[in-house]
Structures are given as C-alpha cells and as structure tokens.
N, C-alpha and C. Protein backbone atom coordinates (compact mmCIF):
# COMPACT_ATOMS: atom_id res chain seq x y z
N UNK A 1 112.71 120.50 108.66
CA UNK A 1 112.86 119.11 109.00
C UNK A 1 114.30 118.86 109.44
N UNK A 2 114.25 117.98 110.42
CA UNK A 2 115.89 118.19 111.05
C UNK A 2 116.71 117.09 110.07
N UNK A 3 117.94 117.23 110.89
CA UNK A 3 118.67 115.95 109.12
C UNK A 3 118.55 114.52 109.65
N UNK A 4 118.51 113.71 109.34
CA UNK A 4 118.52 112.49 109.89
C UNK A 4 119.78 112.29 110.95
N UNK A 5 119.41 111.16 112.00
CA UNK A 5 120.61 111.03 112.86
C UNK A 5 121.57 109.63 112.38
N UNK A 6 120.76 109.21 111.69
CA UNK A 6 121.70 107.29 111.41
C UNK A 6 121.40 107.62 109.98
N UNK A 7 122.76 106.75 109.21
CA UNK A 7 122.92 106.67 108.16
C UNK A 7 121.68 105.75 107.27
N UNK A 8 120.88 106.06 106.11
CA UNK A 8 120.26 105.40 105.46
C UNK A 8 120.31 103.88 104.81
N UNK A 9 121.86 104.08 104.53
CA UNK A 9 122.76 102.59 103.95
C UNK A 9 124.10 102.77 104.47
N UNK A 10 124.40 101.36 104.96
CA UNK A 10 125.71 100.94 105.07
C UNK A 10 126.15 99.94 104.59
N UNK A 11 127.18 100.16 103.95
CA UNK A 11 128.28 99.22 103.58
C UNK A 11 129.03 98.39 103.61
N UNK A 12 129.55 97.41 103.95
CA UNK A 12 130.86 96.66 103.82
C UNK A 12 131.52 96.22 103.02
N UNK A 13 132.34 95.24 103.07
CA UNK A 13 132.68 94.21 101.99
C UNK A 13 131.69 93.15 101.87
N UNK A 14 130.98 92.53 101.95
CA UNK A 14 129.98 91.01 102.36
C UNK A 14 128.67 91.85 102.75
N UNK A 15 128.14 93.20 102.88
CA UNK A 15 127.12 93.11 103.06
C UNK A 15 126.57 94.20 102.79
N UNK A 16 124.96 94.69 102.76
CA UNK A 16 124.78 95.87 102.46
C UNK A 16 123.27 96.09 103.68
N UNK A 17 123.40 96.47 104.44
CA UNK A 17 122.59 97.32 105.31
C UNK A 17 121.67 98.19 104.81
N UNK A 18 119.87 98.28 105.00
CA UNK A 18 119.41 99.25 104.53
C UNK A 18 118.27 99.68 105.47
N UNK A 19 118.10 101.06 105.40
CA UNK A 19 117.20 101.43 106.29
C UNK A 19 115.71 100.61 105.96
N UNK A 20 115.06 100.31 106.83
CA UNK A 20 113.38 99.77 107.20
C UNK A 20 112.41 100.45 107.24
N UNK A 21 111.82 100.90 106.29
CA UNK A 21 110.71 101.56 106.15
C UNK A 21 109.75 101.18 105.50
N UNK A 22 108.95 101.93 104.95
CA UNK A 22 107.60 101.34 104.50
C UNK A 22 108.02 101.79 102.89
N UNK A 23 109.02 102.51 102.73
CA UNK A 23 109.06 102.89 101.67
C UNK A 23 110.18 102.19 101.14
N UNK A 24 111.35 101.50 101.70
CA UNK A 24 112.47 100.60 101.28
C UNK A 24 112.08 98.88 101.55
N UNK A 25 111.15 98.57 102.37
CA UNK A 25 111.04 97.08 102.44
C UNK A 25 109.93 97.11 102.02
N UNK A 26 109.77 95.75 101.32
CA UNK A 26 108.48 94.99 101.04
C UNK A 26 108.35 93.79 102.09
N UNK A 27 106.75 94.45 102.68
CA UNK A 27 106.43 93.59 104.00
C UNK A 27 106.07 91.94 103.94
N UNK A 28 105.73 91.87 102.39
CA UNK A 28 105.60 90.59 101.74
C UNK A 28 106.94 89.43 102.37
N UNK A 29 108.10 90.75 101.36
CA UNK A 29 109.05 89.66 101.80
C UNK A 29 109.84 89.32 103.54
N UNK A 30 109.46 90.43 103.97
CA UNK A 30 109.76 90.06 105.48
C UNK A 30 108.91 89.06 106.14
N UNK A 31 107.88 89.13 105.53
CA UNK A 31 106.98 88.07 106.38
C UNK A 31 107.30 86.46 105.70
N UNK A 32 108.10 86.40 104.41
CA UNK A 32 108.26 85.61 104.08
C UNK A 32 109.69 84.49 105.25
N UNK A 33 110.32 85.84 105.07
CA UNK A 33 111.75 85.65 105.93
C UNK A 33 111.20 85.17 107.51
N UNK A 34 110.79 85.93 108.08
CA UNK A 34 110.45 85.71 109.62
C UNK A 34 109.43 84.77 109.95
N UNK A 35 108.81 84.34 108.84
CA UNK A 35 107.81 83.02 109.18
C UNK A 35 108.28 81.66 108.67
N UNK A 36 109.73 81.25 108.07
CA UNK A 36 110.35 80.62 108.03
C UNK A 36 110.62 79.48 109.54
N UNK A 37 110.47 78.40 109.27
CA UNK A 37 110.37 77.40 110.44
C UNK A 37 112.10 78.18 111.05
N UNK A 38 113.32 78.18 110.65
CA UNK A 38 114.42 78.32 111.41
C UNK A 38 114.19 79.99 111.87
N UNK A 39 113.64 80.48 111.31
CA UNK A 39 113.72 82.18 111.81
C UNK A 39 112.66 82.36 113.34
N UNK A 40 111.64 81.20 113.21
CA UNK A 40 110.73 81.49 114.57
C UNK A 40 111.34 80.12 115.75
N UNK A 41 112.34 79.90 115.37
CA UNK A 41 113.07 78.98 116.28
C UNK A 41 114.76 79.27 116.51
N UNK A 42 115.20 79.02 116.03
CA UNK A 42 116.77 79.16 116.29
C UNK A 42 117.16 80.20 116.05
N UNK A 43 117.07 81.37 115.07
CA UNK A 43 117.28 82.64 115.12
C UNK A 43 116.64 83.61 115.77
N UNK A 44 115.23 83.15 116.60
CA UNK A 44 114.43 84.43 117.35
C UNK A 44 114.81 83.56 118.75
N UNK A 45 115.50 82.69 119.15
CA UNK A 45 115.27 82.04 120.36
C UNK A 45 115.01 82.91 121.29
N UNK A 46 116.11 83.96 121.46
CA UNK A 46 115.85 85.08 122.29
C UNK A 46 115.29 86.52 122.36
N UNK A 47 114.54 86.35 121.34
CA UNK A 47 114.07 87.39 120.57
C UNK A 47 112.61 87.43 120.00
N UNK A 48 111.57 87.09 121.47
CA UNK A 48 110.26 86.62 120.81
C UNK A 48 109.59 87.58 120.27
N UNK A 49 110.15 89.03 119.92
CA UNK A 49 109.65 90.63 119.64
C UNK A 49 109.01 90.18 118.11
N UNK A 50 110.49 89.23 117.45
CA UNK A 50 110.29 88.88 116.00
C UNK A 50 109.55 87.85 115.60
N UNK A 51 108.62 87.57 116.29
CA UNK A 51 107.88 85.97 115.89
C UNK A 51 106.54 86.53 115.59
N UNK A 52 106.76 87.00 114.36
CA UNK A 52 105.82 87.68 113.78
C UNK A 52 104.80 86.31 113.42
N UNK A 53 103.61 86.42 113.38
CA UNK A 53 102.90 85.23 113.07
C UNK A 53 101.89 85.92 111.98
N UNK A 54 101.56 87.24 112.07
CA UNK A 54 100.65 87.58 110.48
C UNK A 54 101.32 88.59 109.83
N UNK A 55 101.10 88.92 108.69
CA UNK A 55 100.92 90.09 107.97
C UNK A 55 101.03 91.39 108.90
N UNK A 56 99.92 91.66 109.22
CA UNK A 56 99.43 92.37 110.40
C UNK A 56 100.85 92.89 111.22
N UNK A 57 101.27 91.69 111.69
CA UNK A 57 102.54 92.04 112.85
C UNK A 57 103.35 92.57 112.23
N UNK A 58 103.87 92.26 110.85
CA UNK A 58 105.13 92.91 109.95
C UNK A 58 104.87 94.29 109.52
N UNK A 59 103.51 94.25 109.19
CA UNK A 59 103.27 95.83 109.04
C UNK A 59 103.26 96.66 110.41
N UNK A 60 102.62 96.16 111.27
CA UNK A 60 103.03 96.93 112.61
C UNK A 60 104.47 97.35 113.13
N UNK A 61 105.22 95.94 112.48
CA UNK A 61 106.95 96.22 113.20
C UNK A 61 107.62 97.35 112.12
N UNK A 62 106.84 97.59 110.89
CA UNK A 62 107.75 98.51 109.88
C UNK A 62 107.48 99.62 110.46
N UNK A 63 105.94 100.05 111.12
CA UNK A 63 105.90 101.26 111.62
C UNK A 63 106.06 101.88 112.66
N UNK A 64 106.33 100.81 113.22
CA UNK A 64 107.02 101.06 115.02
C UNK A 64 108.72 101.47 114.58
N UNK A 65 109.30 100.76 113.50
CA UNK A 65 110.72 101.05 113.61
C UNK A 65 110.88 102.28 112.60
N UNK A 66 109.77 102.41 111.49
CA UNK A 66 109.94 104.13 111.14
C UNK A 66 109.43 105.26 112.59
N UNK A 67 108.55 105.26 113.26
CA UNK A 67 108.60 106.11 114.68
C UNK A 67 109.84 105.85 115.75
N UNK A 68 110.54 104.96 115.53
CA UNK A 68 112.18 105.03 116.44
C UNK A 68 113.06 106.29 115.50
N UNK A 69 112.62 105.76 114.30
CA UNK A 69 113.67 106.21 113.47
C UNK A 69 113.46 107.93 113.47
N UNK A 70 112.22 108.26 113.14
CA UNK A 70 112.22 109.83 113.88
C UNK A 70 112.29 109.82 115.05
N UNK A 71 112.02 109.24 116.04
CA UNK A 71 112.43 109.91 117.24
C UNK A 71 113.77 109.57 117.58
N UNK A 72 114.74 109.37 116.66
CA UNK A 72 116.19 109.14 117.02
C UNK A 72 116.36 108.13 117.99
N UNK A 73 115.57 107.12 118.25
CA UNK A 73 115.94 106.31 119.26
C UNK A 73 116.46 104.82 119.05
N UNK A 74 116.28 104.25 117.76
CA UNK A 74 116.79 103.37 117.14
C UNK A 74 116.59 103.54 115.89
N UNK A 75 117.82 102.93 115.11
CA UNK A 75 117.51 102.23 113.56
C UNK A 75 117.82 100.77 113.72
N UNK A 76 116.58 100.58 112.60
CA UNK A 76 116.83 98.92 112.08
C UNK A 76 116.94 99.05 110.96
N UNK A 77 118.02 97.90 110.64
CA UNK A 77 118.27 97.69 108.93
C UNK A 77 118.17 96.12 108.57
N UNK A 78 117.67 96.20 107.28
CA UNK A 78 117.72 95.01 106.62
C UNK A 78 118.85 94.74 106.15
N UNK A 79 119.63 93.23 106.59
CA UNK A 79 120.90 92.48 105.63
C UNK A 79 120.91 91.75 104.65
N UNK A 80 121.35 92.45 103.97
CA UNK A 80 121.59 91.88 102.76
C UNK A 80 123.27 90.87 102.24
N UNK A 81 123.42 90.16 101.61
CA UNK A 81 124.50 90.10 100.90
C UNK A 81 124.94 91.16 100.18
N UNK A 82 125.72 91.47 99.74
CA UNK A 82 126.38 92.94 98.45
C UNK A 82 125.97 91.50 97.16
N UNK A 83 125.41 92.07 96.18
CA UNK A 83 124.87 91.58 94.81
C UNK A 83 125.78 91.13 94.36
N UNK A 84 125.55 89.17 94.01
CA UNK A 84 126.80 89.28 93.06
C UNK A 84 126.69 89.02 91.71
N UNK A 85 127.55 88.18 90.97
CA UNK A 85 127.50 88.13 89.59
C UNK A 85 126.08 88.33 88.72
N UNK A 86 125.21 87.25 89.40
CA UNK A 86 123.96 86.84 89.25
C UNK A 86 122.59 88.03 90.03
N UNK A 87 123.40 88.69 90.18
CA UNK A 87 122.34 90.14 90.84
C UNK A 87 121.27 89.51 91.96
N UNK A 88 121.60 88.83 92.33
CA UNK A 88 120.46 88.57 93.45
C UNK A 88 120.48 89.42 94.74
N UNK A 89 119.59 89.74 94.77
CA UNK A 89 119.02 91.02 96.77
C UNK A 89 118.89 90.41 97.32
N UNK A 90 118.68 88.97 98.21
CA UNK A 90 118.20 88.06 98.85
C UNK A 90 118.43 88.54 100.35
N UNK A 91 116.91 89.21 101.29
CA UNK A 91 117.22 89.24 102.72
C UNK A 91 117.74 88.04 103.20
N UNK A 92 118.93 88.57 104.02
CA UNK A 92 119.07 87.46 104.75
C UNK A 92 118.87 87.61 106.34
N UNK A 93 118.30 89.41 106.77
CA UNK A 93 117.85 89.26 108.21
C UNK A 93 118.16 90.73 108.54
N UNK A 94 117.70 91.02 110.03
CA UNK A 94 117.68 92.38 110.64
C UNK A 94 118.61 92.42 111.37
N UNK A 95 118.74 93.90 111.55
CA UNK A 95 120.00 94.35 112.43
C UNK A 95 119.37 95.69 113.25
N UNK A 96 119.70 95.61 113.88
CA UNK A 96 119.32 96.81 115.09
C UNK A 96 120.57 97.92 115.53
N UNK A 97 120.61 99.25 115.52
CA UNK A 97 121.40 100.12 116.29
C UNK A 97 121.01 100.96 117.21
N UNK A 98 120.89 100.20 118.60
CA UNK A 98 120.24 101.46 119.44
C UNK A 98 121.26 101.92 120.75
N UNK A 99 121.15 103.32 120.29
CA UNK A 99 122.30 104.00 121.23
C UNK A 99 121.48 104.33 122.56
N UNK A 100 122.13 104.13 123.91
CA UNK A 100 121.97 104.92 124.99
C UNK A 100 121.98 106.03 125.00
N UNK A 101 121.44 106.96 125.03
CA UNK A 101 121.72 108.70 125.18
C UNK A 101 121.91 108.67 126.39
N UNK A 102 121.12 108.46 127.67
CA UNK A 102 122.28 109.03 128.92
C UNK A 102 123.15 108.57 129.14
C-alpha cells in the first residue's frame, strides 16, 4: 500500500483540520451543518457542489472525497475550533486542498 500523499490532521493555533472519511466524520453531523438555512445560502453561494439536500448526498460526498483521497487528487478536511476549556468539537465547516499536478 503506498504511504499517503496529504497529511491526516493539521494543526494550528485556532484550529484543527481533519481528514473526511467514513471512518473520521459522522454523516449525521455534516448533514446537520450543511442543511443549516446560512450554510445553503451565504456560505455555499458559490458553491452549489455543497447544497446537500438529503442524507443520501452527504454519504455520497464522504465517498467521492475518500476516492480523491486515494487517487491523490484532493483532500478535504473538516474545521474545527482546537477544544477549549469546556471540550467542545463543534464543526464549524470544510476545507479543500487540491493541487495541480501538471
């Protein structure tokens, strides 16, 4: 098996990045996030890929972005805040890294 090409988790100060899979997200809560009245309006304005409208679509988008993710052609990660006092994980949205190879 070859090694992965993008990092699994990233870091900052303010945030924590995590890979999208079927095995790190719960599709529950993405569908919770992306069917939010401001997420299918002002945050997808340009971005009608994410206007997920069932179940269905969120499970489809986890497995379309685990097949980028082996074929090295994109990662998506979920954002998080970094946990604070009060330990809360709360998504607060996706992030995309897709490199040009030629």
């Amino acid at each position: 098996m070859a090694e992965p090409l993008f990092p699994e988790r990233i870091k900052t100060d303010r945030l924590v990045l995590g890979r999208i899979s079927s095995k790190t997200i719960d599709i529950f809560e993405l569908y919770v996030l992306c069917s939010t009245e401001s997420w299918q309006t002002d945050v997808t304005e340009h971005m009608p890929w994410f206007r997920f409208r069932t179940l269905s679509d969120v499970a489809e988008f986890v497995e379309h972005t685990e097949s980028e993710w082996r074929d090295r052609e994109t990662a998506r990660y979920t954002v998080r805040p970094k946990p604070g006092e009060d330990g809360t994980d709360e998504l607060a949205g996706l992030t995309a890294f897709g490199p040009e190879w030629d």
